[in-house]
Protein backbone atom coordinates (compact mmCIF):
# COMPACT_ATOMS: atom_id res chain seq x y z
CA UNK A 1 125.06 78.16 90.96
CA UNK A 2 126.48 81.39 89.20
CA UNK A 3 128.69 83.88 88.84
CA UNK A 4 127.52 87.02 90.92
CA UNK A 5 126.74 88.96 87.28
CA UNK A 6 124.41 85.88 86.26
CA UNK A 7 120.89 85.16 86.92
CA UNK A 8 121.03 81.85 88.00
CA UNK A 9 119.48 79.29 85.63
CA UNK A 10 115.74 78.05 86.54
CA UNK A 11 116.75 74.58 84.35
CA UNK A 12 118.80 71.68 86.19
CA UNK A 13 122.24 71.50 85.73
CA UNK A 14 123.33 68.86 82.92
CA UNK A 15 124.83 65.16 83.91
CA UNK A 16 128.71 66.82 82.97
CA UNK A 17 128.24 69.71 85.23
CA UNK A 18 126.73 67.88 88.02
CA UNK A 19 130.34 65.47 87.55
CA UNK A 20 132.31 68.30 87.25
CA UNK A 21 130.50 70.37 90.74
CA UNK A 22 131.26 67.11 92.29
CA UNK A 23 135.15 66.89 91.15
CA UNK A 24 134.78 70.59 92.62
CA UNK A 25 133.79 69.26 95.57
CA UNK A 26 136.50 66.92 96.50
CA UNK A 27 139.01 69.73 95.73
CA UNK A 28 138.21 72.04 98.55
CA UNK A 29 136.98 69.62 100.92
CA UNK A 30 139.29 68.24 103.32
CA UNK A 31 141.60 65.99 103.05
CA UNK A 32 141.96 66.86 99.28
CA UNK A 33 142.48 70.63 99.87
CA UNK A 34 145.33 69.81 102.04
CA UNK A 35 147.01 67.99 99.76
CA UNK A 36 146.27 70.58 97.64
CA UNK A 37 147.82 73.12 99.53
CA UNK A 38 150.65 71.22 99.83
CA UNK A 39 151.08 70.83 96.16
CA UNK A 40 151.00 67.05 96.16
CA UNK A 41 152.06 66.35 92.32
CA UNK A 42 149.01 63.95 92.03
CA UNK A 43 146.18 66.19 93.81
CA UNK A 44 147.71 68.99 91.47
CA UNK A 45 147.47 66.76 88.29
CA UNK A 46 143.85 65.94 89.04
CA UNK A 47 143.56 69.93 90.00
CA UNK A 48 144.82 71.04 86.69
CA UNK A 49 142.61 68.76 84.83
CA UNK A 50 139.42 69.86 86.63
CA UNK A 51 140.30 73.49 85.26
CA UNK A 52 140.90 71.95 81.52
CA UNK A 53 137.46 70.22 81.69
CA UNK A 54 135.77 73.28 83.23
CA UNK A 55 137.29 75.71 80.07
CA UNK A 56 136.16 72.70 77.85
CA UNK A 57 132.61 72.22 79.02
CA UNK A 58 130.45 73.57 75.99
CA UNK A 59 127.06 72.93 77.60
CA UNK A 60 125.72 74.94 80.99
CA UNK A 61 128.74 77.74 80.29
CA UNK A 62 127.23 80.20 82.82
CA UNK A 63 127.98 76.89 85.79
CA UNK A 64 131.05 75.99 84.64
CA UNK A 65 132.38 79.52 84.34
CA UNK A 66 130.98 79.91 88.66
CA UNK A 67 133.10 76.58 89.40
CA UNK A 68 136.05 77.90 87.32
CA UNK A 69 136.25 81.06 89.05
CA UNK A 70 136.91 79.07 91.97
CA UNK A 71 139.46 75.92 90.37
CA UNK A 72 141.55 79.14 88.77
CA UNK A 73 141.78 80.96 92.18
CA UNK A 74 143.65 77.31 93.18
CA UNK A 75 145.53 77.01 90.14
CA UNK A 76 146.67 80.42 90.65
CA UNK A 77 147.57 79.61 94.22
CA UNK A 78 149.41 76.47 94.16
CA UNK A 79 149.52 75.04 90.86
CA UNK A 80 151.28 77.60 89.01
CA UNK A 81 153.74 78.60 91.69
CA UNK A 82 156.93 76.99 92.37
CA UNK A 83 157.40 74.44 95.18
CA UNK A 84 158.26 76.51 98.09
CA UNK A 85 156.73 79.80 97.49
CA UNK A 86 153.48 80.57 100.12
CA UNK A 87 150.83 82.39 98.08
């Protein structure tokens, strides 16, 4: 996994960014991207702490930066805009 600028990395991904690509995961897989999309406070919580643990993640940067690209396009989308407004 990388960004489309990035060779991807011949090494295995560390323990955290395996946990975090799984976190990922759940987040645009059904049910939880419904409830994402429908800015359920708790889904959004967990949503907005995925991102914060993505910027925070020291080791396997060029990963974390790929699955961050695609947390901030949600964050963007439905975290940061008020209740009511479609993106």
């Amino acid at each position: 996994m990388t960004t489309k600028s990035a060779a991807p990395d011949p090494n295995p991904p560390s323990p955290a960014t395996r946990r975090l690509l799984t976190e990922c995961l759940d987040l645009i897989t059904t049910p939880l991207l419904y409830e994402v999309r429908n800015r359920n406070p708790a889904t959004l919580a967990r949503l907005r702490a995925l991102d914060e643990a993505l910027h925070n993640q020291h080791e396997d940067r060029h990963r974390a930066d790929a699955l961050l690209a695609l947390i901030s396009n949600l964050i963007e989308d439905y975290a940061d805009r008020p209740t009511g407004q479609k993106p």
